[in-house]
PDB file of N, CA and C in Angstrom:
ATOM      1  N   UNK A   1       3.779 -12.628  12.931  1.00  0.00           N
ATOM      2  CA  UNK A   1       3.169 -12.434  14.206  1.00  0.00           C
ATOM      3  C   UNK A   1       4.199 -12.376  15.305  1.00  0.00           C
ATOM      4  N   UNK A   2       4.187 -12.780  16.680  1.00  0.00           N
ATOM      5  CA  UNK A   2       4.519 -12.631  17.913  1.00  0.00           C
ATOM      6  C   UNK A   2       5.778 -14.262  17.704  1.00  0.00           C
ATOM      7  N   UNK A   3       5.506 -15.285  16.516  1.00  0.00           N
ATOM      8  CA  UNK A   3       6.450 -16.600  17.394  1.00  0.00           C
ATOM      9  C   UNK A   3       7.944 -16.361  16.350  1.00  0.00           C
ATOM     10  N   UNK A   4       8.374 -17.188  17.337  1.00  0.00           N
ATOM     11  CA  UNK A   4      10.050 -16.728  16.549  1.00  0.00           C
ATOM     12  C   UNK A   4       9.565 -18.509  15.831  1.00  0.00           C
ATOM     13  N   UNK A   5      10.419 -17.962  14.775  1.00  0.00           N
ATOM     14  CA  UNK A   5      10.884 -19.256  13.839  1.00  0.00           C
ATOM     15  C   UNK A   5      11.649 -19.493  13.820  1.00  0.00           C
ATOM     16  N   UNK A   6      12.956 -18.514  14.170  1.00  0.00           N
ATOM     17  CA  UNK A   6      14.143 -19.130  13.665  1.00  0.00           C
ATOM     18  C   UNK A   6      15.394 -18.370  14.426  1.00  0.00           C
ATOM     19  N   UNK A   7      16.074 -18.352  15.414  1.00  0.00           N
ATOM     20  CA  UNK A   7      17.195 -18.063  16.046  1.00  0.00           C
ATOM     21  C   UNK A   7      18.380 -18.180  15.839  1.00  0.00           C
ATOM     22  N   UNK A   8      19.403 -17.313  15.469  1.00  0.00           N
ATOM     23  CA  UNK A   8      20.761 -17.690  14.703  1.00  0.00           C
ATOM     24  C   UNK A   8      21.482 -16.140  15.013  1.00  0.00           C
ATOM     25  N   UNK A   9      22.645 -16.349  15.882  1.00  0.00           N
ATOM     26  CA  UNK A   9      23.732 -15.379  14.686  1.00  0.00           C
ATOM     27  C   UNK A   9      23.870 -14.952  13.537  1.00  0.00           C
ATOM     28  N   UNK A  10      24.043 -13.597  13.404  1.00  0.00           N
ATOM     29  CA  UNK A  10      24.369 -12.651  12.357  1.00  0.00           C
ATOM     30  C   UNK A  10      25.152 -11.818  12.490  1.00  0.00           C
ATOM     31  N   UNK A  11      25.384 -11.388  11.007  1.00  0.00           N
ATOM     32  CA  UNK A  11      26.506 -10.423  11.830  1.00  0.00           C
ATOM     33  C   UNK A  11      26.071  -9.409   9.857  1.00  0.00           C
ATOM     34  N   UNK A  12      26.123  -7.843  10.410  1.00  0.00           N
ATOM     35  CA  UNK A  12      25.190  -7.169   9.916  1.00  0.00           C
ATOM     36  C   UNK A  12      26.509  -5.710   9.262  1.00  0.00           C
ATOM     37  N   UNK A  13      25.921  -4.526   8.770  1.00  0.00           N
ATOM     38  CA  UNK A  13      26.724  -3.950   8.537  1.00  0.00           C
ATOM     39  C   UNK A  13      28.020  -3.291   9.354  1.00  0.00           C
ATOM     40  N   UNK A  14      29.067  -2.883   8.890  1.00  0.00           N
ATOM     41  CA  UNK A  14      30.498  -2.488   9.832  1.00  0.00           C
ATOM     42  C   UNK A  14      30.319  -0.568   9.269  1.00  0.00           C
ATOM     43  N   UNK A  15      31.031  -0.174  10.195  1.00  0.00           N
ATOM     44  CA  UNK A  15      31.026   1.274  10.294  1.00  0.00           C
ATOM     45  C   UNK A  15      31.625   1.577   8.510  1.00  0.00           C
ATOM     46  N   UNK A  16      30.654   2.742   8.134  1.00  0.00           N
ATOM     47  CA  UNK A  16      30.586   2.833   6.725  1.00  0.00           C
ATOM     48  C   UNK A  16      29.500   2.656   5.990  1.00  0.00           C
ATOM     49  N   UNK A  17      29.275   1.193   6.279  1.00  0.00           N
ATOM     50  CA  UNK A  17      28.098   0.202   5.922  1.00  0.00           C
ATOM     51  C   UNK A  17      27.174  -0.196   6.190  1.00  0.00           C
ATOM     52  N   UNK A  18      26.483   0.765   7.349  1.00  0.00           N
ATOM     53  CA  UNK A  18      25.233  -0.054   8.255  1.00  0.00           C
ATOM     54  C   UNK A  18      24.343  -0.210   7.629  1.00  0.00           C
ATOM     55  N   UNK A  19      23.692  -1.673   8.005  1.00  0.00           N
ATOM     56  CA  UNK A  19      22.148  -2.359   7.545  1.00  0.00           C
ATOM     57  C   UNK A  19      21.447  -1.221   8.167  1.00  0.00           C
ATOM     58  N   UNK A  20      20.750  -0.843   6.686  1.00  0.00           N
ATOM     59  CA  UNK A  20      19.387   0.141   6.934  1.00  0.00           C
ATOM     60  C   UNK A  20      18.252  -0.536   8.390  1.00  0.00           C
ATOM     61  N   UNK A  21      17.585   0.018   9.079  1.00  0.00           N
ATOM     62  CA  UNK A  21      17.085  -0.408  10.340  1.00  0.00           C
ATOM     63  C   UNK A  21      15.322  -0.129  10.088  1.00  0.00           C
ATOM     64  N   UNK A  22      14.832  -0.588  10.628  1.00  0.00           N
ATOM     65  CA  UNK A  22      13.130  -0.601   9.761  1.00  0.00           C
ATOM     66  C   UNK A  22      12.492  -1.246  10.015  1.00  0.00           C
ATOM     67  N   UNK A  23      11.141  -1.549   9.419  1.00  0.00           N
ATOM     68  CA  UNK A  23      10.535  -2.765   8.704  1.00  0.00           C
ATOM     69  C   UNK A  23      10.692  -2.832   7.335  1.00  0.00           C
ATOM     70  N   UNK A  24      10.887  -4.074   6.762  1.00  0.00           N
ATOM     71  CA  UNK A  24      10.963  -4.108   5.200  1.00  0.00           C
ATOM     72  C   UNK A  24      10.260  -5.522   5.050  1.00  0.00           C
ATOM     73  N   UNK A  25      10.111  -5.691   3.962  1.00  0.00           N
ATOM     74  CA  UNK A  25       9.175  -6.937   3.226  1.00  0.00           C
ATOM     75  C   UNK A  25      10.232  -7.370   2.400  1.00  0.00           C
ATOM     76  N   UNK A  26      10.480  -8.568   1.772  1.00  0.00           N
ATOM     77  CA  UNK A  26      11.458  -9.094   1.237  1.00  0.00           C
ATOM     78  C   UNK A  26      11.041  -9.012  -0.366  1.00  0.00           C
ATOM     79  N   UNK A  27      11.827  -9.017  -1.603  1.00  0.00           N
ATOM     80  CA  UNK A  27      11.648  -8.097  -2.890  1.00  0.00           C
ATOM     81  C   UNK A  27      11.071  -9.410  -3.264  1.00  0.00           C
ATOM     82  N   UNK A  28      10.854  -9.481  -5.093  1.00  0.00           N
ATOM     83  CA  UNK A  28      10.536 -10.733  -5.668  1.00  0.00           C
ATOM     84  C   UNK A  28      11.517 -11.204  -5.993  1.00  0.00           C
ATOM     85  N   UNK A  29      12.846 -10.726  -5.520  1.00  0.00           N
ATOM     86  CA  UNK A  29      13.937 -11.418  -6.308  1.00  0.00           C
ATOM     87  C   UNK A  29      14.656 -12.277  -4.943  1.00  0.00           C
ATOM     88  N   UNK A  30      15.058 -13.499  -4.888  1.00  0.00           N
ATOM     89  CA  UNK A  30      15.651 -13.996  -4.154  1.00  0.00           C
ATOM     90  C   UNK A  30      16.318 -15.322  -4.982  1.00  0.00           C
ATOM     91  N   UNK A  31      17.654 -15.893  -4.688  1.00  0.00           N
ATOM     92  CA  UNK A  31      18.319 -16.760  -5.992  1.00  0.00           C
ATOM     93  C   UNK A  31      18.956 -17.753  -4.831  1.00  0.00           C
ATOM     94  N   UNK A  32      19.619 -18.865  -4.948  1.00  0.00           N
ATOM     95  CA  UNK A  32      19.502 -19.577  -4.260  1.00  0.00           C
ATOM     96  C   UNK A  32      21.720 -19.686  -4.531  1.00  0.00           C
ATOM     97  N   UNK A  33      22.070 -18.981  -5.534  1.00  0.00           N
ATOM     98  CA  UNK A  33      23.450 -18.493  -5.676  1.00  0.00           C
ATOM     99  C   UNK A  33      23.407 -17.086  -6.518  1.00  0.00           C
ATOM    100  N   UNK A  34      23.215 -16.043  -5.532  1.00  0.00           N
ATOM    101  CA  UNK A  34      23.594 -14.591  -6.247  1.00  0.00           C
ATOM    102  C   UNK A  34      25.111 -13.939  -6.113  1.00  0.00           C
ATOM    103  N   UNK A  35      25.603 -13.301  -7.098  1.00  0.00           N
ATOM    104  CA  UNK A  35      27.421 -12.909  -6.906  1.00  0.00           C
ATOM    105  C   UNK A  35      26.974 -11.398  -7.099  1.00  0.00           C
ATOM    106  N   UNK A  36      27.908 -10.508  -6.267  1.00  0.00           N
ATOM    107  CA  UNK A  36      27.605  -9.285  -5.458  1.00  0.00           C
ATOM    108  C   UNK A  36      27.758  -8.600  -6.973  1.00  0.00           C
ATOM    109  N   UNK A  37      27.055  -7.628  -7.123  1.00  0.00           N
ATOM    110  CA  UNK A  37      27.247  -6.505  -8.742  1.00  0.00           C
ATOM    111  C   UNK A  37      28.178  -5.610  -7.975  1.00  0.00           C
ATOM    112  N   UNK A  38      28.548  -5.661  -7.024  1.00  0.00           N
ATOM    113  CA  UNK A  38      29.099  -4.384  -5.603  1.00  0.00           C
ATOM    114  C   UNK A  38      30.399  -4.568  -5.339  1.00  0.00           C
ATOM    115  N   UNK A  39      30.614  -5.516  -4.839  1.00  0.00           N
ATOM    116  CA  UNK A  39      31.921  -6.410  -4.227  1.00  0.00           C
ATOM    117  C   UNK A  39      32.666  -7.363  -4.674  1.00  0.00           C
ATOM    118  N   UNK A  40      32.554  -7.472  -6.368  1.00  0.00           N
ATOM    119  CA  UNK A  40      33.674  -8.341  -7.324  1.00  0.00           C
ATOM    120  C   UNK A  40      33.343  -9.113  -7.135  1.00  0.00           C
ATOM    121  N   UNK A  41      32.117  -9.649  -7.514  1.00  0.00           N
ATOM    122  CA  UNK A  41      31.822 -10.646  -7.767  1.00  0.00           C
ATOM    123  C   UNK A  41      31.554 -11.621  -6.818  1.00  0.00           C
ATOM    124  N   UNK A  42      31.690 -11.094  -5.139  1.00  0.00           N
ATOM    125  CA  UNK A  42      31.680 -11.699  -4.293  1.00  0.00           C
ATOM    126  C   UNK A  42      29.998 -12.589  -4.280  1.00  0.00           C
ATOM    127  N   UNK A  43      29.919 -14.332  -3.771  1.00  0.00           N
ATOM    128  CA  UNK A  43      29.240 -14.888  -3.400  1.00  0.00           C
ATOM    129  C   UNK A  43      28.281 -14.635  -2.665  1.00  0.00           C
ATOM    130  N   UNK A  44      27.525 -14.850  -2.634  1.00  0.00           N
ATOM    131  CA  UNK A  44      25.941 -14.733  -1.997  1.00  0.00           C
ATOM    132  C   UNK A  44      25.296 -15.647  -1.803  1.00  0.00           C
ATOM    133  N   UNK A  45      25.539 -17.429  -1.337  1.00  0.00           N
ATOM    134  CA  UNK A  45      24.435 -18.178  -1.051  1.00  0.00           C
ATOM    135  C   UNK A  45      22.725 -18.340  -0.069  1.00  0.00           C
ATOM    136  N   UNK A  46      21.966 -18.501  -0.694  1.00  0.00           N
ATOM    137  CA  UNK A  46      20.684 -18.463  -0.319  1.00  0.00           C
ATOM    138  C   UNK A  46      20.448 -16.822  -0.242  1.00  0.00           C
ATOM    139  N   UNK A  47      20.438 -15.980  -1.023  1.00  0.00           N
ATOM    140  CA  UNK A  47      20.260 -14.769  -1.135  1.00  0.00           C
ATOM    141  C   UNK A  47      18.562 -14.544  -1.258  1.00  0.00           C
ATOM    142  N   UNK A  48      18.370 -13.573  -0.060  1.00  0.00           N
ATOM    143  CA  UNK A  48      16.923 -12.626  -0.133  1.00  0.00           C
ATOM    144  C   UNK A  48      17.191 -11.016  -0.008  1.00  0.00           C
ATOM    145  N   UNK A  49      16.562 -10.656  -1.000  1.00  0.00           N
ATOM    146  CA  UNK A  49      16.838  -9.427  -1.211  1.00  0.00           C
ATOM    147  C   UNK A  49      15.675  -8.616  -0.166  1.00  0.00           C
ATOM    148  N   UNK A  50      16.168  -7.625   0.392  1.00  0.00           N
ATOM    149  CA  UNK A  50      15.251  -6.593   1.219  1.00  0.00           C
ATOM    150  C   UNK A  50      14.844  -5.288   1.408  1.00  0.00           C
ATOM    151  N   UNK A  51      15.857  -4.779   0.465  1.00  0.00           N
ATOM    152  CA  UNK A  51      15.883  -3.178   0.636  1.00  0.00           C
ATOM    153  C   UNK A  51      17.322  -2.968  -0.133  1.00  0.00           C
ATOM    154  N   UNK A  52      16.812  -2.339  -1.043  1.00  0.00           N
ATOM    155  CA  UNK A  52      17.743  -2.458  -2.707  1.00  0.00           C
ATOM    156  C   UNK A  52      18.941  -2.839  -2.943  1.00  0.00           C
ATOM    157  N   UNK A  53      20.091  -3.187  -2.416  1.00  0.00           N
ATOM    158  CA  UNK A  53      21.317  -3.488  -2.384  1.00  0.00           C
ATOM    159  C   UNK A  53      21.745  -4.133  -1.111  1.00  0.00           C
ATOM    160  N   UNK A  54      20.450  -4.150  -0.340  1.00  0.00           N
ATOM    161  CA  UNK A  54      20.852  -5.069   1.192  1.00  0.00           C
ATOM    162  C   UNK A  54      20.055  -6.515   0.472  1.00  0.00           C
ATOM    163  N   UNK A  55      21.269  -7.221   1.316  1.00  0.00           N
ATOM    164  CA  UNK A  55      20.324  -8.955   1.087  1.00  0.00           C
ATOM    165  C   UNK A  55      20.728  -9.396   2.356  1.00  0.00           C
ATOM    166  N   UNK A  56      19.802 -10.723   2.867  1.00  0.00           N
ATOM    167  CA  UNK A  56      20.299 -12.017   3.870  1.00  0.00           C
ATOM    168  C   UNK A  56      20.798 -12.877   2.877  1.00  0.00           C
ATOM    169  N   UNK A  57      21.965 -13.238   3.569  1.00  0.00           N
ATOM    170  CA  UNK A  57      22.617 -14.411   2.349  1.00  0.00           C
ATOM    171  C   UNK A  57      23.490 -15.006   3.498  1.00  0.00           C
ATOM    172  N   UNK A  58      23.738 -15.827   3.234  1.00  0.00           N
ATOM    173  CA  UNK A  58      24.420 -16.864   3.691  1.00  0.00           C
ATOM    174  C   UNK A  58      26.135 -16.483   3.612  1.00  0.00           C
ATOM    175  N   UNK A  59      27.114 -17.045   4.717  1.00  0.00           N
ATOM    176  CA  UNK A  59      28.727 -16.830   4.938  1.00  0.00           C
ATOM    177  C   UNK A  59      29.126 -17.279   5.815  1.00  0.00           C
ATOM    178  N   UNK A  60      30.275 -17.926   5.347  1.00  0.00           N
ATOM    179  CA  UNK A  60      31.404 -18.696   5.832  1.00  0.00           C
ATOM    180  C   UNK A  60      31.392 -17.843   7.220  1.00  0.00           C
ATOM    181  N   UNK A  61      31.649 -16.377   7.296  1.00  0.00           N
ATOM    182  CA  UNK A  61      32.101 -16.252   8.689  1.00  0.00           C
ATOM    183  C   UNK A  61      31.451 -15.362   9.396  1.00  0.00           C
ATOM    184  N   UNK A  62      30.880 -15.556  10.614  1.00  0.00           N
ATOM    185  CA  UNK A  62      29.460 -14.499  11.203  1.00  0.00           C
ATOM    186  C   UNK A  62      30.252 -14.343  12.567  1.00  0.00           C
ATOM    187  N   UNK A  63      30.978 -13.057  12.705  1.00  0.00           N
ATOM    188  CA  UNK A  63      31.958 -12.643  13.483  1.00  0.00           C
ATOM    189  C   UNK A  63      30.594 -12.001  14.533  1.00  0.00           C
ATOM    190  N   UNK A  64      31.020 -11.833  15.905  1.00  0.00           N
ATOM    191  CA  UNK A  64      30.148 -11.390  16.689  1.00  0.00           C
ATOM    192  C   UNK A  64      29.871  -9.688  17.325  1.00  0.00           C
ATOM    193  N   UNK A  65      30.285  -9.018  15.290  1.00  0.00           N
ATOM    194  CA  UNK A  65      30.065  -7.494  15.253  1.00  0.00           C
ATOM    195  C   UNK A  65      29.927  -7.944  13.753  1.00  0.00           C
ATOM    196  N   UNK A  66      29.716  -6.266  13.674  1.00  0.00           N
ATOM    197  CA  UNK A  66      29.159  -5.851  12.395  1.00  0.00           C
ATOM    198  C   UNK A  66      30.275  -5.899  11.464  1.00  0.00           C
ATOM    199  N   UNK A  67      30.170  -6.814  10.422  1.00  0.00           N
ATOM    200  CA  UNK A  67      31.788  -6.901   9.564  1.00  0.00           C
ATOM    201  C   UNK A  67      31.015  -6.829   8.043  1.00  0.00           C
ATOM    202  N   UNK A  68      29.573  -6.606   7.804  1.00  0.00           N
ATOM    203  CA  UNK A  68      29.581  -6.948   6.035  1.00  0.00           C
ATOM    204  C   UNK A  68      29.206  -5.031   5.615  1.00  0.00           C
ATOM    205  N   UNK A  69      29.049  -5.593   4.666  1.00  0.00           N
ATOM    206  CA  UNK A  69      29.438  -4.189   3.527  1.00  0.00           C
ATOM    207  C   UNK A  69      27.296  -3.421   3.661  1.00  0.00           C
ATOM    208  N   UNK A  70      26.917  -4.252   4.398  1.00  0.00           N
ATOM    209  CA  UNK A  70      25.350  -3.871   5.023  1.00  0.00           C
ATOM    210  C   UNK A  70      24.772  -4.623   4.736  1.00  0.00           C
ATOM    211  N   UNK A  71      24.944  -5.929   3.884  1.00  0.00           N
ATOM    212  CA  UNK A  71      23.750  -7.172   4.010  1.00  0.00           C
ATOM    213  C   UNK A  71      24.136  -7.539   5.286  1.00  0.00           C
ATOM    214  N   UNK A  72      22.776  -8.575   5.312  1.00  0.00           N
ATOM    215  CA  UNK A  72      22.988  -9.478   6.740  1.00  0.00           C
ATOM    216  C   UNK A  72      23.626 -10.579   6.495  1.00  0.00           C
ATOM    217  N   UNK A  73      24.961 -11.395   7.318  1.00  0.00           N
ATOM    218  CA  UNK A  73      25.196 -12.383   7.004  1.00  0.00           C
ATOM    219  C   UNK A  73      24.535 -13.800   7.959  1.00  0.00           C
ATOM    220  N   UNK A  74      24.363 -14.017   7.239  1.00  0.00           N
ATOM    221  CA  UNK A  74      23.833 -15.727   8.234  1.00  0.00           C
ATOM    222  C   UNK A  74      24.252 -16.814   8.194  1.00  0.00           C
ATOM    223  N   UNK A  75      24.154 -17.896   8.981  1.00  0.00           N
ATOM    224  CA  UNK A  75      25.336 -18.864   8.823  1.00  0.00           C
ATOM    225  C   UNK A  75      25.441 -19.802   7.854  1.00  0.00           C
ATOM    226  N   UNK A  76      26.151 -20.345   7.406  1.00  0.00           N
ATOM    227  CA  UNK A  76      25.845 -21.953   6.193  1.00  0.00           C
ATOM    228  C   UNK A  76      26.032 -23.025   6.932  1.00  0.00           C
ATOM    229  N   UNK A  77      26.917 -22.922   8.384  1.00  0.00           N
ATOM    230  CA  UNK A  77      26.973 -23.918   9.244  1.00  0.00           C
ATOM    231  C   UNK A  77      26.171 -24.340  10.261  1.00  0.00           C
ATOM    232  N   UNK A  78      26.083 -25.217  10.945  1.00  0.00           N
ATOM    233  CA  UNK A  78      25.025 -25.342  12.223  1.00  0.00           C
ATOM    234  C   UNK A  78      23.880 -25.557  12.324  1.00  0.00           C
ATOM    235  N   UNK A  79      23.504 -26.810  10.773  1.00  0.00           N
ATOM    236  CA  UNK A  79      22.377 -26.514  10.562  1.00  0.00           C
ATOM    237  C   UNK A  79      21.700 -25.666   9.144  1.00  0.00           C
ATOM    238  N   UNK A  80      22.815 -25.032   8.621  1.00  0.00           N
ATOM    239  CA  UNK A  80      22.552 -23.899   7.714  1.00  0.00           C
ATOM    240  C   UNK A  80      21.133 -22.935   7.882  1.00  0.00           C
ATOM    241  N   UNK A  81      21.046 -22.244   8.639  1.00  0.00           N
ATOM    242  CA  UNK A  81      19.854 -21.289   9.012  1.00  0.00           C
ATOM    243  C   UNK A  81      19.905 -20.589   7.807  1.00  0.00           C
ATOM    244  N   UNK A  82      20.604 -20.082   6.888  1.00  0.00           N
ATOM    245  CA  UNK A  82      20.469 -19.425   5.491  1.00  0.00           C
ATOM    246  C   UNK A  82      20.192 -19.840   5.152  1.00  0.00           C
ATOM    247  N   UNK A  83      19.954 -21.329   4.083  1.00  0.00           N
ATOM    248  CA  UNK A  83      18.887 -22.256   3.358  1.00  0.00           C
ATOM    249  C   UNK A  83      17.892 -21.981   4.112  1.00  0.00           C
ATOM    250  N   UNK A  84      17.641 -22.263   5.429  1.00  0.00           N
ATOM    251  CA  UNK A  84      16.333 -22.451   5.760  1.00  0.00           C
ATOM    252  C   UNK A  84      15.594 -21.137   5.978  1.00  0.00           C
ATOM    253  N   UNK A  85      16.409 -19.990   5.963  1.00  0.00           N
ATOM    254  CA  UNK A  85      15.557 -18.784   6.049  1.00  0.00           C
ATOM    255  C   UNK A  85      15.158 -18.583   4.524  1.00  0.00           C
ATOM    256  N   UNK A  86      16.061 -19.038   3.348  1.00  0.00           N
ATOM    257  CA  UNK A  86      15.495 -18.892   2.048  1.00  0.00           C
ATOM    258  C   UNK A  86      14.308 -19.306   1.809  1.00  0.00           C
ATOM    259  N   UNK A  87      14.254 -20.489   2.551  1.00  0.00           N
ATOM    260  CA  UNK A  87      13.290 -21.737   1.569  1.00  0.00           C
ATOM    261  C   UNK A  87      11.608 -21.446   2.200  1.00  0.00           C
ATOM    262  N   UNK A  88      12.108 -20.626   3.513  1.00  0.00           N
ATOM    263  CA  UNK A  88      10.840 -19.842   4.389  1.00  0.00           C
ATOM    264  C   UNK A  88      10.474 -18.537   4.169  1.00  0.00           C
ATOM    265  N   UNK A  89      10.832 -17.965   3.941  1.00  0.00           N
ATOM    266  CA  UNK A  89      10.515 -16.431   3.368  1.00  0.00           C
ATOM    267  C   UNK A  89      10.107 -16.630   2.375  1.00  0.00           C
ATOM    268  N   UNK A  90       9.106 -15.813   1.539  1.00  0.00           N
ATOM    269  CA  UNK A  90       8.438 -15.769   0.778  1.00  0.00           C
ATOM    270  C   UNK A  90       8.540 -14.561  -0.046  1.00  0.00           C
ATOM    271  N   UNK A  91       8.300 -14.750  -1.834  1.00  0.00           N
ATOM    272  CA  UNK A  91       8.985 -13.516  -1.938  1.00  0.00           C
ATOM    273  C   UNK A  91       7.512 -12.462  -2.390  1.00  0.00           C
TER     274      UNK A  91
END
């Protein structure tokens, strides 16, 4: 609906890589430690998948531009808003 739940920094795809732009519904797959099939194996905590090779996942560093490969990154610090967007989304 209309209320925010949840307010946080992100930091989204970098030139090359842009996060697809839309509405999307989140897949049935979401893992609570996924490693990238894309990016060597790279880490993925609190991973929700959204649109086939884009996820929200959780990272160490949420620069204030677009720096990921087109997932969204969200923070693990401050609270960790990535756990808590996992554990709230529904798949």
């Amino acid at each position: 609906g209309e209320m925010v739940v949840l307010e946080t920094p992100v930091s989204t795809g970098s030139v090359g890589h842009r996060t697809p732009t839309g509405t999307f519904k989140t897949s049935a797959y979401k893992n609570r430690m996924h490693y990238s099939s894309l990016y060597n194996n790279a880490p993925m905590p609190w991973s929700v998948q959204f649109n086939g090779n884009i996820f929200f996942h959780g990272y160490t560093s949420i620069p204030a531009y677009p720096a990921s490969h087109g997932c969204v990154r969200v923070p693990l610090t401050e609270g960790n808003p990535a756990r808590w967007l996992y554990h709230w989304v529904d798949k």
